[in-house]
Structure formats: structure tokens, C-alpha cells
N, C-alpha and C. Protein backbone atom coordinates (compact mmCIF):
# COMPACT_ATOMS: atom_id res chain seq x y z
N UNK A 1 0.84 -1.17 0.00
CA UNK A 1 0.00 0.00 0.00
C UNK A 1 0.89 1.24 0.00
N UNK A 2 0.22 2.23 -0.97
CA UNK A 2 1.01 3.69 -0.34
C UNK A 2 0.74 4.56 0.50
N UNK A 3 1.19 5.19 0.90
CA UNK A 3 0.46 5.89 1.64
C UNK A 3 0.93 7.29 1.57
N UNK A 4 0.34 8.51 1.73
CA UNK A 4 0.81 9.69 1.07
C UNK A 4 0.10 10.63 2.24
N UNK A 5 1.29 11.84 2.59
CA UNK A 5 0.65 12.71 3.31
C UNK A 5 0.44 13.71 1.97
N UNK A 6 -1.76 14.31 2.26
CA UNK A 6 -1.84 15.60 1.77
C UNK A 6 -2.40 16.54 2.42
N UNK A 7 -2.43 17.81 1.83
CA UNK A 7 -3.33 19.02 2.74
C UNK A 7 -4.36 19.36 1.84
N UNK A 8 -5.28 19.71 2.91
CA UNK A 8 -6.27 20.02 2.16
C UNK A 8 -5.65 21.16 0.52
N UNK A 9 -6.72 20.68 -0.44
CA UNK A 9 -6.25 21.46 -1.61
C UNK A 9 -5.52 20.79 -2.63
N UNK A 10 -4.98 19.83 -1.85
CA UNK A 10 -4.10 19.27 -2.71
C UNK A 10 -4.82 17.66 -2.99
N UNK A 11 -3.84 16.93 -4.30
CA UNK A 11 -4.44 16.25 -5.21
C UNK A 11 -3.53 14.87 -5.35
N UNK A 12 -4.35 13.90 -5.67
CA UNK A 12 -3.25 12.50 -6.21
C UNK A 12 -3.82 12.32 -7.42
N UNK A 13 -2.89 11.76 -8.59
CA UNK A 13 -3.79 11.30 -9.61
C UNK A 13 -3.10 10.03 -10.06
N UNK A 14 -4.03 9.01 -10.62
CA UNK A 14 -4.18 7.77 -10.47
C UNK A 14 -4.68 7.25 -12.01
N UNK A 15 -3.18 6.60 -12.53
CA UNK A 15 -3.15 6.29 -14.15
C UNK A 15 -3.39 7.34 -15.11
N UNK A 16 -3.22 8.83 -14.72
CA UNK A 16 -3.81 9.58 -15.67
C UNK A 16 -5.05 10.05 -15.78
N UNK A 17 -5.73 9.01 -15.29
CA UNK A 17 -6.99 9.81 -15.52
C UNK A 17 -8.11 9.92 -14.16
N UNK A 18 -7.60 9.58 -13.21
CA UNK A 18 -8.31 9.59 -11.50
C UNK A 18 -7.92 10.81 -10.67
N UNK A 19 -8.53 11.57 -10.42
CA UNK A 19 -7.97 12.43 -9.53
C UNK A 19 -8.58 12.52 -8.26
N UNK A 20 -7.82 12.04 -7.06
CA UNK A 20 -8.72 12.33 -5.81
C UNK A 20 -8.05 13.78 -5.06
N UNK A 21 -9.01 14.39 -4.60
CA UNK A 21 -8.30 15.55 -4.14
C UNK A 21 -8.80 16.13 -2.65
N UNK A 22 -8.04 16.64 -1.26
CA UNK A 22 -8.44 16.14 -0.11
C UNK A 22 -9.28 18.13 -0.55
N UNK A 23 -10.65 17.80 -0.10
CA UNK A 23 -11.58 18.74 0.27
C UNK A 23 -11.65 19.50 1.57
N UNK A 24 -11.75 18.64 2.27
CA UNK A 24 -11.99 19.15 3.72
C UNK A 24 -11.15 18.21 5.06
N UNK A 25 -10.96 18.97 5.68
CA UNK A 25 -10.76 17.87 7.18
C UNK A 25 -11.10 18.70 8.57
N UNK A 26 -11.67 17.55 8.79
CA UNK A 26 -12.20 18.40 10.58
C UNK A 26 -12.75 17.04 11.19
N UNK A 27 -11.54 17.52 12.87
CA UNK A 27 -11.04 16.15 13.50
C UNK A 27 -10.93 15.22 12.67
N UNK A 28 -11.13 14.28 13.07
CA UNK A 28 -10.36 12.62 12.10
C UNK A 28 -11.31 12.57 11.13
N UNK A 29 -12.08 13.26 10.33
CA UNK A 29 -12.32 13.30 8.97
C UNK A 29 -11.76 13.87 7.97
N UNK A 30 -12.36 13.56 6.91
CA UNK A 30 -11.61 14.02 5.87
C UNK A 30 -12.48 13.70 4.89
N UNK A 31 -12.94 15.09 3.66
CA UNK A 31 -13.75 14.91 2.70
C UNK A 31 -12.79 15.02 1.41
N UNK A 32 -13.18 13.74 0.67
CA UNK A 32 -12.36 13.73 -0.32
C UNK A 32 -13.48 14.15 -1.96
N UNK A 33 -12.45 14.50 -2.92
CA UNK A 33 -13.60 14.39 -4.03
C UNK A 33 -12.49 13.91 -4.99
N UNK A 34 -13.46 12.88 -5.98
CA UNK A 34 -12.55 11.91 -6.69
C UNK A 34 -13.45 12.61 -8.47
N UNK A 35 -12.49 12.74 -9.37
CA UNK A 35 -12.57 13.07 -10.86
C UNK A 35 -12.23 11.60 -11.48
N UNK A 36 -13.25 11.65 -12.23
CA UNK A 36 -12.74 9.95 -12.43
C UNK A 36 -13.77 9.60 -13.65
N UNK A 37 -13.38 8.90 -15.45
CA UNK A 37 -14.13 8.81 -16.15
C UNK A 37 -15.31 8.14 -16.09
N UNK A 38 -16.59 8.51 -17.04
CA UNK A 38 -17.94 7.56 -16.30
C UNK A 38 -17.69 6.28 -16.42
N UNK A 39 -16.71 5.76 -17.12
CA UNK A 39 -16.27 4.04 -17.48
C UNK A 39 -15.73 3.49 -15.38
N UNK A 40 -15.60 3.72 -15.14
CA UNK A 40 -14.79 3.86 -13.74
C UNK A 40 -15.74 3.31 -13.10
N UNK A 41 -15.76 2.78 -12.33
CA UNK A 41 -17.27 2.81 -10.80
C UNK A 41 -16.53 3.13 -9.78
N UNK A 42 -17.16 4.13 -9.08
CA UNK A 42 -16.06 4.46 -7.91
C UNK A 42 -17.30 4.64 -6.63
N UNK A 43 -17.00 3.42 -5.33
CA UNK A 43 -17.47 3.42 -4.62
C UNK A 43 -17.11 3.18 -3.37
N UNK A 44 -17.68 3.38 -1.85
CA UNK A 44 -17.32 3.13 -0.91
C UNK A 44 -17.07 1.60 -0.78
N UNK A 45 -16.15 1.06 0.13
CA UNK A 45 -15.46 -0.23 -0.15
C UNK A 45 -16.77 -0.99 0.62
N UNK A 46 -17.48 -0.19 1.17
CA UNK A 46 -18.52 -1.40 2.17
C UNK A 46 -19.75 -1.36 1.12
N UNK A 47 -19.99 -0.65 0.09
CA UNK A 47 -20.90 -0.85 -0.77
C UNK A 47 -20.48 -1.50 -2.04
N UNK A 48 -18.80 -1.66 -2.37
CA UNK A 48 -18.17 -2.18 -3.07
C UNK A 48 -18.52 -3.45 -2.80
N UNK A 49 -18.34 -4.27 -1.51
CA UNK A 49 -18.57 -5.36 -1.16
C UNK A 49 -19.94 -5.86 -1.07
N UNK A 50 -20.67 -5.50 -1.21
CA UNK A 50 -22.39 -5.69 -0.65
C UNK A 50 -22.84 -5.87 -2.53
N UNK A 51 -21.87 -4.77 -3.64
CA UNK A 51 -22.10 -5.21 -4.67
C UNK A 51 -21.85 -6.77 -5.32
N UNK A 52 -20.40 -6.84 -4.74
CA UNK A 52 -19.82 -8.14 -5.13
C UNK A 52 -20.55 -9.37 -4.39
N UNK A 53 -21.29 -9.41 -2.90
CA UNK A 53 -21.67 -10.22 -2.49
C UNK A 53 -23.09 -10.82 -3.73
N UNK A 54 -23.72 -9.46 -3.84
CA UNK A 54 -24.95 -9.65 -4.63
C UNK A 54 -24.66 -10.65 -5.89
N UNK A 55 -23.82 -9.92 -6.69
CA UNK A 55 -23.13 -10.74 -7.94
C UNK A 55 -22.90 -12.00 -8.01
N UNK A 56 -22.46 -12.49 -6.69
CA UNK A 56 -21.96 -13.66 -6.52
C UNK A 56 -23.09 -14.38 -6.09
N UNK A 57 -24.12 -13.93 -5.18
CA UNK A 57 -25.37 -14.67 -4.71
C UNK A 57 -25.82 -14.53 -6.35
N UNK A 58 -26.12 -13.68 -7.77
CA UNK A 58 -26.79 -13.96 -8.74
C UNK A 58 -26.04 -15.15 -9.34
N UNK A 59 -24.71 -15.51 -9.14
CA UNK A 59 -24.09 -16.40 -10.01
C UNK A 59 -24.65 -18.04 -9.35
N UNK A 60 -24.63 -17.83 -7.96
CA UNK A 60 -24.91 -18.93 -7.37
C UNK A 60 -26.42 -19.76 -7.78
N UNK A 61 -27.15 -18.83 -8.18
CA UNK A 61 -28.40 -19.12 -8.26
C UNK A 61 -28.56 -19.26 -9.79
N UNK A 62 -27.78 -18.92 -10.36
CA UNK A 62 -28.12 -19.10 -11.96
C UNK A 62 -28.14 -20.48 -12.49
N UNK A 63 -27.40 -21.38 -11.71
CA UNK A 63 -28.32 -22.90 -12.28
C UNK A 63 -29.64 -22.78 -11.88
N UNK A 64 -30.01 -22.60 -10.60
CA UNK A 64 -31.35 -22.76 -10.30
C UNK A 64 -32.33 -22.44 -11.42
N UNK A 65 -32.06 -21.13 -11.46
CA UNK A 65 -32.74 -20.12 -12.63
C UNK A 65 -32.69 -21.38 -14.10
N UNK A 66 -31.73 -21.84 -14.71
CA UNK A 66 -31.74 -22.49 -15.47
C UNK A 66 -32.19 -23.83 -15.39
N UNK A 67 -32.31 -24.58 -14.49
CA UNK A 67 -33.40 -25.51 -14.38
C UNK A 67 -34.76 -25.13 -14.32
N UNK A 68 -35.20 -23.92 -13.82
CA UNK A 68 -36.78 -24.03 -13.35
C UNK A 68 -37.20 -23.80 -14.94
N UNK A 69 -35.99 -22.63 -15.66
CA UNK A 69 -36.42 -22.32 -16.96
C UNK A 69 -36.59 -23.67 -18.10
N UNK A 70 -35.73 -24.58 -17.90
CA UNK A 70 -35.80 -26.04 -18.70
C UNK A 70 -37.10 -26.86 -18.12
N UNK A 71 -37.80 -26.51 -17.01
CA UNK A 71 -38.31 -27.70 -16.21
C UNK A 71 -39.76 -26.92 -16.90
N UNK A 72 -40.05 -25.77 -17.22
CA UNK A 72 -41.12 -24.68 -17.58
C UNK A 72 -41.08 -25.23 -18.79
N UNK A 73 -40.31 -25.29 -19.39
CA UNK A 73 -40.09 -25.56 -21.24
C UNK A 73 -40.64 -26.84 -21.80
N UNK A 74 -40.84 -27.68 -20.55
CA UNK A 74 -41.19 -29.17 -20.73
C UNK A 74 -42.49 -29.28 -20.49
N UNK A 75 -43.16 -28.05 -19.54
CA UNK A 75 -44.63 -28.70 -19.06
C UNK A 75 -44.96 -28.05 -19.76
């Protein structure tokens, strides 16, 4: 991991085309704002994960889905 001291105002940019830049801080926060193309998804890591859980519960279930759809096709 890197890790980088900034001050407010100031900026990281990420492959060229990501820019996060620190907005605000007050006490142990810190508001960031990220520039980033619409191809990108840029999200909090606990909604990042809640996405991937979902994905993975749709993959799990997609035989299901494909039997009930074969088992429909027959009656």
C-alpha cells in the first residue's frame, strides 16, 4: 500500500486519468472528491462489497434459474 501525506487542496492522480483531491478535514475526517471517467465505478469499499456479495449470490443461483427455466419448457 502507499500511503501519502496531503493538505487540504491538494491532489493525487491515479493512471492519468483519477484524480482524488483532499476537500476538507475536521477532527479525524476528511472529505475527499474523486474526478474519475464515467467508465470507472467508484465506490465506498462497504458498498463495493455488498455489490460483489450480490453478484456472486446472482451467479450462485443461476443454475437454479436455469433448471426451473428447462423444467417450464417441458410442461
Amino acid at each position: 500500500m502507499l500511503v501519502l501525506t496531503r493538505k487540504v487542496g491538494q491532489s493525487i492522480t491515479i493512471d492519468d486519468e483519477i484524480e482524488v483531491e483532499i476537500i476538507e478535514s475536521k477532527g479525524d475526517k476528511i472529505k475527499i472528491g474523486i474526478k474519475a471517467p464515467k467508465r470507472v465505478s467508484v465506490h465506498r469499499t462497504e458498498v463495493h462489497k455488498e455489490i460483489e456479495r450480490q453478484n456472486q449470490e446472482a451467479l450462485d443461483h443461476r443454475g437454479d434459474i436455469k433448471m426451473l427455466l428447462k423444467k417450464l419448457r417441458k410442461d
